[in-house]
PDB file of N, CA and C in Angstrom:
ATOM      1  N   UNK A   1     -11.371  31.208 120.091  1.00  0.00           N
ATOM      2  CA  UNK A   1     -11.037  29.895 119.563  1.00  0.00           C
ATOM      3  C   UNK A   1     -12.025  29.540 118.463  1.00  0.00           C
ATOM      4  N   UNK A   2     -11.628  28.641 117.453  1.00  0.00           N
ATOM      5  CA  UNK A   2     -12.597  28.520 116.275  1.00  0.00           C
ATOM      6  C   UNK A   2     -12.564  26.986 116.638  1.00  0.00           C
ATOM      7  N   UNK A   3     -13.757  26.394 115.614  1.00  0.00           N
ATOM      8  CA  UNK A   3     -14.006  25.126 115.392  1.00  0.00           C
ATOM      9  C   UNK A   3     -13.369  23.943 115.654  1.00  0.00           C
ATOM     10  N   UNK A   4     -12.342  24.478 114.884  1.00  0.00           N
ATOM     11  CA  UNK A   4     -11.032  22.922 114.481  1.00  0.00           C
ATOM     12  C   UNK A   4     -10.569  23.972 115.885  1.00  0.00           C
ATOM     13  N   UNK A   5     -10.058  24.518 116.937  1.00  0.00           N
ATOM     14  CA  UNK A   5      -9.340  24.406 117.960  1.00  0.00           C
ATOM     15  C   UNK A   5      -9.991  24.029 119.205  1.00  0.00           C
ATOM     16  N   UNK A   6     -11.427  24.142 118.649  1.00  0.00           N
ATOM     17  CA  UNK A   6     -11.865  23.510 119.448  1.00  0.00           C
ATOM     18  C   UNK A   6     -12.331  21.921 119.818  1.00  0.00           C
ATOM     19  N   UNK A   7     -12.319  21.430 119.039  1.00  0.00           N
ATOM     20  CA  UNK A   7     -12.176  20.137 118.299  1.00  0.00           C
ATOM     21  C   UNK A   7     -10.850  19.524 118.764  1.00  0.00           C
ATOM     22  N   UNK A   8      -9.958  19.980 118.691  1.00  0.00           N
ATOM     23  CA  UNK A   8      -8.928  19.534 118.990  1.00  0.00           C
ATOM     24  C   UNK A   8      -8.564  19.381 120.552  1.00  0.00           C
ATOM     25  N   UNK A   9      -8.847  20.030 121.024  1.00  0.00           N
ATOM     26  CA  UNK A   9      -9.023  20.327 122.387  1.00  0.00           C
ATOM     27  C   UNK A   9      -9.610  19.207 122.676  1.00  0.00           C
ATOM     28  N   UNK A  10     -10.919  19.260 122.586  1.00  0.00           N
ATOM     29  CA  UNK A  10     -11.727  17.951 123.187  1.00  0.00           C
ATOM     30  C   UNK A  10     -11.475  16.608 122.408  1.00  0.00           C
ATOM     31  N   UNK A  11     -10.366  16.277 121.126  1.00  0.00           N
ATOM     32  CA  UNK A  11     -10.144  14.887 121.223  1.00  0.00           C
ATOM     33  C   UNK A  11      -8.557  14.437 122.262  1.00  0.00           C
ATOM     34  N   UNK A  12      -7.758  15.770 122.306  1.00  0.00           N
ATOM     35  CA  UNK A  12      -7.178  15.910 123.477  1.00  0.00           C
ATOM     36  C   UNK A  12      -7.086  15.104 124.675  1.00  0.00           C
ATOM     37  N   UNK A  13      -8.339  15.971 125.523  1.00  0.00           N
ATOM     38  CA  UNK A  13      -9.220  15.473 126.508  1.00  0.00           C
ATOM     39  C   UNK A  13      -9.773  14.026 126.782  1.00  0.00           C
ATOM     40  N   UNK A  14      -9.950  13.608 125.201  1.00  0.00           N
ATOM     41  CA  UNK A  14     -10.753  12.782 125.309  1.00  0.00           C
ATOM     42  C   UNK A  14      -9.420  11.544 125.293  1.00  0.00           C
ATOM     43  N   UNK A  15      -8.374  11.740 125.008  1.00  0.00           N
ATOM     44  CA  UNK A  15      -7.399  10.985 124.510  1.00  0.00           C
ATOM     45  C   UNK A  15      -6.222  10.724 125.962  1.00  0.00           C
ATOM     46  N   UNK A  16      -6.685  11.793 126.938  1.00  0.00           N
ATOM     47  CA  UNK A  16      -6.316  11.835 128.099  1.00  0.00           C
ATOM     48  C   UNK A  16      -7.010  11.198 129.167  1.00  0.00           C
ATOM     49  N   UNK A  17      -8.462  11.357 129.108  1.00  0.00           N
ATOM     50  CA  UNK A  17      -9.059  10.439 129.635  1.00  0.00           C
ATOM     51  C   UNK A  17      -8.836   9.130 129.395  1.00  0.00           C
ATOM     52  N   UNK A  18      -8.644   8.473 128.148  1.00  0.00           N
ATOM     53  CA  UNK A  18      -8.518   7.153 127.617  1.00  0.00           C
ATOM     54  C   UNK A  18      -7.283   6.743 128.498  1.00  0.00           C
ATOM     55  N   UNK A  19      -6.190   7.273 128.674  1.00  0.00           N
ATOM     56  CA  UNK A  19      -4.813   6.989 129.232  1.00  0.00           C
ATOM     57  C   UNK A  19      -5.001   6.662 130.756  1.00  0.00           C
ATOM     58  N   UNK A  20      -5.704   7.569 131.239  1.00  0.00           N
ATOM     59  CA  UNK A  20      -5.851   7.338 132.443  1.00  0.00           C
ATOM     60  C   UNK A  20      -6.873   6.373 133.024  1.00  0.00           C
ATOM     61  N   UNK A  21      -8.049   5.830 132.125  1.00  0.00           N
ATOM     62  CA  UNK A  21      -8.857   5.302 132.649  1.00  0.00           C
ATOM     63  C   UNK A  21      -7.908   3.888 132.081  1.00  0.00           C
ATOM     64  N   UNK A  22      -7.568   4.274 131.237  1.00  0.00           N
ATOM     65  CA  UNK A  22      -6.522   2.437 130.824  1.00  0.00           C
ATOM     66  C   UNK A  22      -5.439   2.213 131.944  1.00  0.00           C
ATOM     67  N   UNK A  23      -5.104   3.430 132.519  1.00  0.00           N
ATOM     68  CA  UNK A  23      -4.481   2.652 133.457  1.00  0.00           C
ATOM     69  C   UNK A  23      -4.873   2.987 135.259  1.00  0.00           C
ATOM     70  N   UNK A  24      -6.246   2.868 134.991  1.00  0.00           N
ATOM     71  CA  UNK A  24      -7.253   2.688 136.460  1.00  0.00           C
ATOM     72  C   UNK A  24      -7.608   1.438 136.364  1.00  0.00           C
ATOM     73  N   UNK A  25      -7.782   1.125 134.715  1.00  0.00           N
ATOM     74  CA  UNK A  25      -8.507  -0.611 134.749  1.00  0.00           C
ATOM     75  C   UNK A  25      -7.410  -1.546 134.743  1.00  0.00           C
ATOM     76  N   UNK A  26      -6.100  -1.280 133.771  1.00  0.00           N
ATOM     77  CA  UNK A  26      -5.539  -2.622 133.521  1.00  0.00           C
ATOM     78  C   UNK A  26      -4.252  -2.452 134.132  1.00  0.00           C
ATOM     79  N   UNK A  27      -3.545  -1.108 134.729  1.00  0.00           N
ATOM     80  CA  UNK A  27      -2.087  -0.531 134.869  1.00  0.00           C
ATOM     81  C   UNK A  27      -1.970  -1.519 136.076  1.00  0.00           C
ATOM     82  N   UNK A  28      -0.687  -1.463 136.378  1.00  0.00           N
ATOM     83  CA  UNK A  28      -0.385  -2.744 137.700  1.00  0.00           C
ATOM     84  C   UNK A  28      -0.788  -2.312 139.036  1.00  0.00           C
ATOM     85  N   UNK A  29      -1.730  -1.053 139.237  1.00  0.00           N
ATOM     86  CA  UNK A  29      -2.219  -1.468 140.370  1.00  0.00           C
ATOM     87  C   UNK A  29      -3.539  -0.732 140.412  1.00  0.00           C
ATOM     88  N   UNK A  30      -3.953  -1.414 138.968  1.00  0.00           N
ATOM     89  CA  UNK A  30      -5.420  -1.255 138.298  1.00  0.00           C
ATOM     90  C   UNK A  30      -6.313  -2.163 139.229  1.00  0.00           C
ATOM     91  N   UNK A  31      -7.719  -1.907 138.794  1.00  0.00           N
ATOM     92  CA  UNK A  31      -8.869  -2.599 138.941  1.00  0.00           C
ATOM     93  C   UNK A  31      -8.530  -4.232 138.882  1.00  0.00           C
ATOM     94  N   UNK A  32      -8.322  -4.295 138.059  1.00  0.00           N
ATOM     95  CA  UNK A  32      -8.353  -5.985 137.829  1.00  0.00           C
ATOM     96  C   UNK A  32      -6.841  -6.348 138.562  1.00  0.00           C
ATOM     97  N   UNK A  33      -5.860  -5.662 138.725  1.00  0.00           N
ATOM     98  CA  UNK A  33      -4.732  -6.073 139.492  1.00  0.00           C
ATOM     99  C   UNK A  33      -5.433  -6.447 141.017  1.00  0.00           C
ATOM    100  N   UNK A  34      -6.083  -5.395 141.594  1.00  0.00           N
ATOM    101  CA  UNK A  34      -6.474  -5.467 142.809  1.00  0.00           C
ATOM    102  C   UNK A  34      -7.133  -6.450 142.934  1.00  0.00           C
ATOM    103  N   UNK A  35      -8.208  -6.553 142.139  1.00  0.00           N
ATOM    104  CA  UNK A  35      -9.126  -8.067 142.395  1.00  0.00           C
ATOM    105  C   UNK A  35      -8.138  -9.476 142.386  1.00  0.00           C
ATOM    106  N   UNK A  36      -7.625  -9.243 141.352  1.00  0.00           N
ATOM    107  CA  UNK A  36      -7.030 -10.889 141.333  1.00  0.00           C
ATOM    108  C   UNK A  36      -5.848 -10.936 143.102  1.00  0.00           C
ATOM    109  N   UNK A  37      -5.399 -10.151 143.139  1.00  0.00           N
ATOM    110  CA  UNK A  37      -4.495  -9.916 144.616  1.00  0.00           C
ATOM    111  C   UNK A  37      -5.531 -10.031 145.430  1.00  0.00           C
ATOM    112  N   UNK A  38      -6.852  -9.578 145.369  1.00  0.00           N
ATOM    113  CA  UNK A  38      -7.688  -9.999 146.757  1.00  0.00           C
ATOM    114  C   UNK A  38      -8.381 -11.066 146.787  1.00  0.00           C
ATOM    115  N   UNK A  39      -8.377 -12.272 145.292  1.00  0.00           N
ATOM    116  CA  UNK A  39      -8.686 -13.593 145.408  1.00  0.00           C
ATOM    117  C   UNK A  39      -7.278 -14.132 146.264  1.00  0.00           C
ATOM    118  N   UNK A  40      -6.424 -14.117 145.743  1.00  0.00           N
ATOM    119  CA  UNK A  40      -5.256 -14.372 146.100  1.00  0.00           C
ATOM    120  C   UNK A  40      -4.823 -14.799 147.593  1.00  0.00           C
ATOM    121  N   UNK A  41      -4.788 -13.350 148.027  1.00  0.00           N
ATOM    122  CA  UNK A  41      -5.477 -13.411 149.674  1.00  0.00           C
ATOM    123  C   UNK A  41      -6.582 -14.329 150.045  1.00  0.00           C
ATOM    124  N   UNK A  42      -7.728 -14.018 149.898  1.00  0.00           N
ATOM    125  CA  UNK A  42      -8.482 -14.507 149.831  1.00  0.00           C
ATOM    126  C   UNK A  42      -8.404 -16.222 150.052  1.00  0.00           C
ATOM    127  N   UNK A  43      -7.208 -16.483 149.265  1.00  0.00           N
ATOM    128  CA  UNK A  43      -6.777 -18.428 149.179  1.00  0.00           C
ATOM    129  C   UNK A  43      -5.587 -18.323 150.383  1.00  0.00           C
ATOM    130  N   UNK A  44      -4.912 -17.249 150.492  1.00  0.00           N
ATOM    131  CA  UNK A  44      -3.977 -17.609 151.573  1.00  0.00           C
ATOM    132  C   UNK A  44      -4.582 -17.602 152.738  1.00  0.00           C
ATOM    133  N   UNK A  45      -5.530 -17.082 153.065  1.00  0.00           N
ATOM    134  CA  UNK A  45      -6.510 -17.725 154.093  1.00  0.00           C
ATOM    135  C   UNK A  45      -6.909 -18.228 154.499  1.00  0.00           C
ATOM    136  N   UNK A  46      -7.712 -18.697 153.460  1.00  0.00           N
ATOM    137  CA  UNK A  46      -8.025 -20.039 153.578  1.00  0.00           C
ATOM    138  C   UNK A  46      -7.526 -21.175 153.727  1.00  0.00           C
ATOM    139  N   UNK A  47      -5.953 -21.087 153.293  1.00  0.00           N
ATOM    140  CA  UNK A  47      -4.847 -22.067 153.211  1.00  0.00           C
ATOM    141  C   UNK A  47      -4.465 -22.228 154.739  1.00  0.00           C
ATOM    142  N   UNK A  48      -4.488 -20.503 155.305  1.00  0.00           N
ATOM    143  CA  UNK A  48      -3.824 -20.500 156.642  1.00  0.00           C
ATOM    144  C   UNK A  48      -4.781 -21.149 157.769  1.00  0.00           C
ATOM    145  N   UNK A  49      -5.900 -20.939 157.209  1.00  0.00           N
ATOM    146  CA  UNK A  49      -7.269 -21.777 158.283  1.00  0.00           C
ATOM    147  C   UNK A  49      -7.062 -22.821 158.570  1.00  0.00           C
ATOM    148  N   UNK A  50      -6.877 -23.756 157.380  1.00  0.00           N
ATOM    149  CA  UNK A  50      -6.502 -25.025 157.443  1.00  0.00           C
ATOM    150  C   UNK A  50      -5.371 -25.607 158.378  1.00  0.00           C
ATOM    151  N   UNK A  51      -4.401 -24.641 158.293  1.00  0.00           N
ATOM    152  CA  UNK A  51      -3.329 -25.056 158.933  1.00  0.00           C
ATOM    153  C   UNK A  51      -3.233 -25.023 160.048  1.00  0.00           C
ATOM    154  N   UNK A  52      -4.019 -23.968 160.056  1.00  0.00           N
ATOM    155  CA  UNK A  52      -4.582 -23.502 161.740  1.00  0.00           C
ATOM    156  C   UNK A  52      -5.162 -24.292 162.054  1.00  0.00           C
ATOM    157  N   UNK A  53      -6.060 -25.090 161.784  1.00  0.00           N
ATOM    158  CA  UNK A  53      -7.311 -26.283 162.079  1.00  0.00           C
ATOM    159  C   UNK A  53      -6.261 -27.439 162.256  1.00  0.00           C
ATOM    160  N   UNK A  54      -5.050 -27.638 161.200  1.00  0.00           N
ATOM    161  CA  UNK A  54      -4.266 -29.326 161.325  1.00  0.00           C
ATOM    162  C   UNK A  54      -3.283 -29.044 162.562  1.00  0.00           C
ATOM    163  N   UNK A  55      -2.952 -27.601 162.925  1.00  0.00           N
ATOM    164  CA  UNK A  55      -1.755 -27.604 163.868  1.00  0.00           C
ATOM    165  C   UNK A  55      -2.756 -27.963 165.234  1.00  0.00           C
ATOM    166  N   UNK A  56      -3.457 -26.790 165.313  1.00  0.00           N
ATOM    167  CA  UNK A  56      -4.324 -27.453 166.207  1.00  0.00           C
ATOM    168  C   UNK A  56      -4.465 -28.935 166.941  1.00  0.00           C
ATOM    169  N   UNK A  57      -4.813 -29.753 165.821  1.00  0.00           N
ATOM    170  CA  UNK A  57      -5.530 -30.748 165.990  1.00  0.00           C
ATOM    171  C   UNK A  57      -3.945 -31.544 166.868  1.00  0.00           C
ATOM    172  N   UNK A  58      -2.744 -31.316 165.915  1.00  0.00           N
ATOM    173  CA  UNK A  58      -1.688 -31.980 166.450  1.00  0.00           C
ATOM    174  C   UNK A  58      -1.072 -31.792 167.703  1.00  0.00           C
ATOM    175  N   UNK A  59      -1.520 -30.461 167.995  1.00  0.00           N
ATOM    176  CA  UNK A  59      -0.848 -29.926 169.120  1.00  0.00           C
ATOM    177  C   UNK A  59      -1.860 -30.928 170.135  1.00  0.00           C
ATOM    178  N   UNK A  60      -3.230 -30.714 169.595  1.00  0.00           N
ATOM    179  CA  UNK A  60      -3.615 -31.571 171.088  1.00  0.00           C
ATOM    180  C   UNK A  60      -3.340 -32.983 171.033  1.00  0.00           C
ATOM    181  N   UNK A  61      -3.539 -33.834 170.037  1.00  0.00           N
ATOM    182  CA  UNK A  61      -2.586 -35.120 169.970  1.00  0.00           C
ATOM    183  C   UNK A  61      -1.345 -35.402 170.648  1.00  0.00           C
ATOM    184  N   UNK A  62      -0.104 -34.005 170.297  1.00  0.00           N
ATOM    185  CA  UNK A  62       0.576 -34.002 171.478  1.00  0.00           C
ATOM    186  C   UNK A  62       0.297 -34.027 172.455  1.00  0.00           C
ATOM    187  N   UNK A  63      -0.387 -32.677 173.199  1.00  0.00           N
ATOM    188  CA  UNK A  63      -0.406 -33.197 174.801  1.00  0.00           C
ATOM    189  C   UNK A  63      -0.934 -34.505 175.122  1.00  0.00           C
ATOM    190  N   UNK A  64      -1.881 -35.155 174.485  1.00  0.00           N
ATOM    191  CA  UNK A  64      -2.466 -36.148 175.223  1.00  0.00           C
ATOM    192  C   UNK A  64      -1.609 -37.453 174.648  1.00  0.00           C
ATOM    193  N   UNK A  65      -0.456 -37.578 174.334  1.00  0.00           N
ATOM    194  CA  UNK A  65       0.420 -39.003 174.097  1.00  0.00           C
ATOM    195  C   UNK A  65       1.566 -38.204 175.302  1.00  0.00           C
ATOM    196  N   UNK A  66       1.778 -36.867 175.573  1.00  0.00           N
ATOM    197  CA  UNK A  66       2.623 -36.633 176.752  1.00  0.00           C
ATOM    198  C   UNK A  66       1.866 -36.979 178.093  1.00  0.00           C
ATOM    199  N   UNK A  67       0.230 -36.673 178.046  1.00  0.00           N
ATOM    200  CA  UNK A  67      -0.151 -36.786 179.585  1.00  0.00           C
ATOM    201  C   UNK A  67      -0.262 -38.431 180.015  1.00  0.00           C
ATOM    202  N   UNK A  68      -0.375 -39.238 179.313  1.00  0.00           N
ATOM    203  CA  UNK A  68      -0.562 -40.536 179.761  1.00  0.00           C
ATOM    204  C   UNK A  68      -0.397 -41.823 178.788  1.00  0.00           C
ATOM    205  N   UNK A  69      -0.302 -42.944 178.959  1.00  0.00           N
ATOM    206  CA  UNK A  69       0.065 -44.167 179.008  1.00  0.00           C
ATOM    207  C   UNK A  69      -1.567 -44.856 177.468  1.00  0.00           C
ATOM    208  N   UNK A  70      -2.421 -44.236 178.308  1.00  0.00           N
ATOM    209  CA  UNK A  70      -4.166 -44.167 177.915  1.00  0.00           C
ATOM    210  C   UNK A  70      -4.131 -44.039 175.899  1.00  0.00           C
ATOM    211  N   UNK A  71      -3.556 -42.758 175.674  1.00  0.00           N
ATOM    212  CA  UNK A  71      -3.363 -42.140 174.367  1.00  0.00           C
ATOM    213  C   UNK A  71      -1.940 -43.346 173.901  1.00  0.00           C
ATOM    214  N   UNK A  72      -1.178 -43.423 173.915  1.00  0.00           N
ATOM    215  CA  UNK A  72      -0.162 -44.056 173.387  1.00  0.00           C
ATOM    216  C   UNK A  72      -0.601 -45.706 173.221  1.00  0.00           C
ATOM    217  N   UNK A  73      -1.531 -45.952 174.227  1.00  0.00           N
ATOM    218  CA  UNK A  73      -2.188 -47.222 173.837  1.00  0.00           C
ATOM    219  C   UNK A  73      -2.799 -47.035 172.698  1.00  0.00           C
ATOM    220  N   UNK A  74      -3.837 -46.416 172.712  1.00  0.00           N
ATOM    221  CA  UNK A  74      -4.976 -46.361 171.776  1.00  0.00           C
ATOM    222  C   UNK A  74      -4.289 -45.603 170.200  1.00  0.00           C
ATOM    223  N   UNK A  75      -3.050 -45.033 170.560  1.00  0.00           N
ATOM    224  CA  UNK A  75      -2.721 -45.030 168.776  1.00  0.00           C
ATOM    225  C   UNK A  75      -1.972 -46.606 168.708  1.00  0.00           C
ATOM    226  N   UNK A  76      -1.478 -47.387 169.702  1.00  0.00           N
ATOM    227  CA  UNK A  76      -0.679 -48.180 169.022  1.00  0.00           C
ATOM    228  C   UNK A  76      -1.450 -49.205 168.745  1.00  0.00           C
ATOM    229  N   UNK A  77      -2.716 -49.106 169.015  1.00  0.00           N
ATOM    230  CA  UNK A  77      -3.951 -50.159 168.499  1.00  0.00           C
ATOM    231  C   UNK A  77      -4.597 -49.919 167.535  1.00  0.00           C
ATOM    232  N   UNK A  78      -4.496 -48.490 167.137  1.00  0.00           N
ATOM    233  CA  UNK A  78      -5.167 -48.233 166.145  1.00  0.00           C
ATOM    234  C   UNK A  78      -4.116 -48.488 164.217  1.00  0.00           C
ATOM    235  N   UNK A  79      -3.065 -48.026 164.590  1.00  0.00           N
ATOM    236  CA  UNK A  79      -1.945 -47.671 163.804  1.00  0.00           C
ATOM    237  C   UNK A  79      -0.998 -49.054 163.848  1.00  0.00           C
ATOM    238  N   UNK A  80      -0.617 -49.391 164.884  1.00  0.00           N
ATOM    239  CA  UNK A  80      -0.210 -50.900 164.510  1.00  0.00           C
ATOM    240  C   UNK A  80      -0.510 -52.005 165.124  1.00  0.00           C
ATOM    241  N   UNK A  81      -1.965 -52.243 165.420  1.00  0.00           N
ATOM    242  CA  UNK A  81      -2.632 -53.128 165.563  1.00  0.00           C
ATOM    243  C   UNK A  81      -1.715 -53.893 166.512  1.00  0.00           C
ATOM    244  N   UNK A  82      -1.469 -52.941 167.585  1.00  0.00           N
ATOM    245  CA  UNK A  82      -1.769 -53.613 169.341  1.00  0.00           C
ATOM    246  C   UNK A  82      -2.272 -54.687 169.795  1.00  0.00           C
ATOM    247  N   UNK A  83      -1.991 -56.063 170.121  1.00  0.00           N
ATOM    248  CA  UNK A  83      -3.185 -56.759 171.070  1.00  0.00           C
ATOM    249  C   UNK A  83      -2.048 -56.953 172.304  1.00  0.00           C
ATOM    250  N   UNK A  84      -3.073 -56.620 173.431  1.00  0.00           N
ATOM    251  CA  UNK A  84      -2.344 -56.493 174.806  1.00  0.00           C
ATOM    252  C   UNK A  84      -2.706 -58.249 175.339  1.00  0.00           C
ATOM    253  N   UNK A  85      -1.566 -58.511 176.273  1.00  0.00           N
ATOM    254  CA  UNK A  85      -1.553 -59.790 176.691  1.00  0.00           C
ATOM    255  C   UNK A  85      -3.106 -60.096 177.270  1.00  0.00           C
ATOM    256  N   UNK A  86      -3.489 -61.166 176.883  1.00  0.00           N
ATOM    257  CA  UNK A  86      -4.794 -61.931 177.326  1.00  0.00           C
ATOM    258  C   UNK A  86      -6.073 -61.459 176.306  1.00  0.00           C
ATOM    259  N   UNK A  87      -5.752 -60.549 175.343  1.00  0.00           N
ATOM    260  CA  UNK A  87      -6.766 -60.440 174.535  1.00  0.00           C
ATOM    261  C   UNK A  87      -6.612 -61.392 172.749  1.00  0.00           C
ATOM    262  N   UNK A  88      -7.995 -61.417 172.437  1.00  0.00           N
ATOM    263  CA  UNK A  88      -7.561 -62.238 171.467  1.00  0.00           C
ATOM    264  C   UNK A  88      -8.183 -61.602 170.498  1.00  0.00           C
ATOM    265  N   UNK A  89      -7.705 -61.593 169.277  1.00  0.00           N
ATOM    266  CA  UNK A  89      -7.777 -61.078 167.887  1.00  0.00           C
ATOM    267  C   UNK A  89      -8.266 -61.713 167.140  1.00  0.00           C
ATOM    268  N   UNK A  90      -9.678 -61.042 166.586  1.00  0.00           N
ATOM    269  CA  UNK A  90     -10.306 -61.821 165.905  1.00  0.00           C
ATOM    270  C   UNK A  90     -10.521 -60.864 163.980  1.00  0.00           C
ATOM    271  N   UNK A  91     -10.396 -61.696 163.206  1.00  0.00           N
ATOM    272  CA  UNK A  91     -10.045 -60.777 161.840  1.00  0.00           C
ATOM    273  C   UNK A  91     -11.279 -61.129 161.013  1.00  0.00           C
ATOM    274  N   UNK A  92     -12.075 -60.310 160.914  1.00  0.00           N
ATOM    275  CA  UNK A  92     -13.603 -60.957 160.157  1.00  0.00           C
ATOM    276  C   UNK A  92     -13.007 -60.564 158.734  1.00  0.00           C
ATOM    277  N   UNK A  93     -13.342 -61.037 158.003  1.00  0.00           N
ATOM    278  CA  UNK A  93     -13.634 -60.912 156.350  1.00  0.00           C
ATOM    279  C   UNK A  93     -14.876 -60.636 155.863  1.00  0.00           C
ATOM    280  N   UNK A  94     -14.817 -59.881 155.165  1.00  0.00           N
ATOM    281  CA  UNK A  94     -15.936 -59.608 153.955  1.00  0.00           C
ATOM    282  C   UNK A  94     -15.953 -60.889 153.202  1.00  0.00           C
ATOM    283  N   UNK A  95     -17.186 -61.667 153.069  1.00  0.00           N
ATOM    284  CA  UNK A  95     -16.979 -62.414 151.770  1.00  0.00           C
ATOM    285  C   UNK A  95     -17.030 -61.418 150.132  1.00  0.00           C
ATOM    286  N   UNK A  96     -17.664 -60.366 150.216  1.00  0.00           N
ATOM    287  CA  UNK A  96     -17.587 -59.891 148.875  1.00  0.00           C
ATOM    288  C   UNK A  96     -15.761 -59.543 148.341  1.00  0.00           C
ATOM    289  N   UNK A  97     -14.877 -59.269 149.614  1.00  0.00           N
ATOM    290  CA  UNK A  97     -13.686 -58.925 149.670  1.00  0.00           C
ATOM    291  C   UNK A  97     -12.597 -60.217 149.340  1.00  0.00           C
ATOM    292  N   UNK A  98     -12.844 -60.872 149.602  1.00  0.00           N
ATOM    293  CA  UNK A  98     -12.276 -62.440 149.881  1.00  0.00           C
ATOM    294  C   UNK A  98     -11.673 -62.740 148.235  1.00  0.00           C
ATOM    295  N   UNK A  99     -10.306 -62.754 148.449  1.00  0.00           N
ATOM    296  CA  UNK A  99      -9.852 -63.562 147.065  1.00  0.00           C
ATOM    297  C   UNK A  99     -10.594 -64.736 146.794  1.00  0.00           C
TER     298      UNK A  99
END
């Protein structure tokens, strides 16, 4: 082999490498594809935690307005301001609040 075939050869090579490393970094299930898919994940997780944490929380809210009388009071005092016979309601104001 002479000079120029050899030359040629290695921009070849070198032009083959380029193809393949372009599509290790950017091809669709390149380097940077993978990362952004494992932020991705990464948020559906976190999304699912949450949900996991609010179902939670409701599920036990349920049982305890099914086990007793106790819970169904105390949301309907809290949420629509309950007063049970013989108690009396007293409404303080803020003066800074005060039309």
């Amino acid at each position: 082999m002479n000079v120029r075939g050899v030359r040629n050869l290695a921009l070849l090579g070198l032009a083959l490498l380029g193809l393949l490393l372009y599509g290790f970094w950017f091809g669709e299930s390149g380097w940077f594809a993978v990362r952004a898919l494992a932020e991705d994940v990464a948020a559906q997780e976190r999304q699912t935690d949450e949900l996991a944490e609010r179902n939670r929380i409701l599920t036990t809210e349920v049982l305890a307005l099914k086990s007793g009388v106790d819970a169904v009071e105390a949301r309907a005092r809290t949420d629509l301001g309950m007063i049970a016979d013989g108690e009396t309601f007293y409404l303080v104001v803020d003066a800074s609040t005060a039309p």
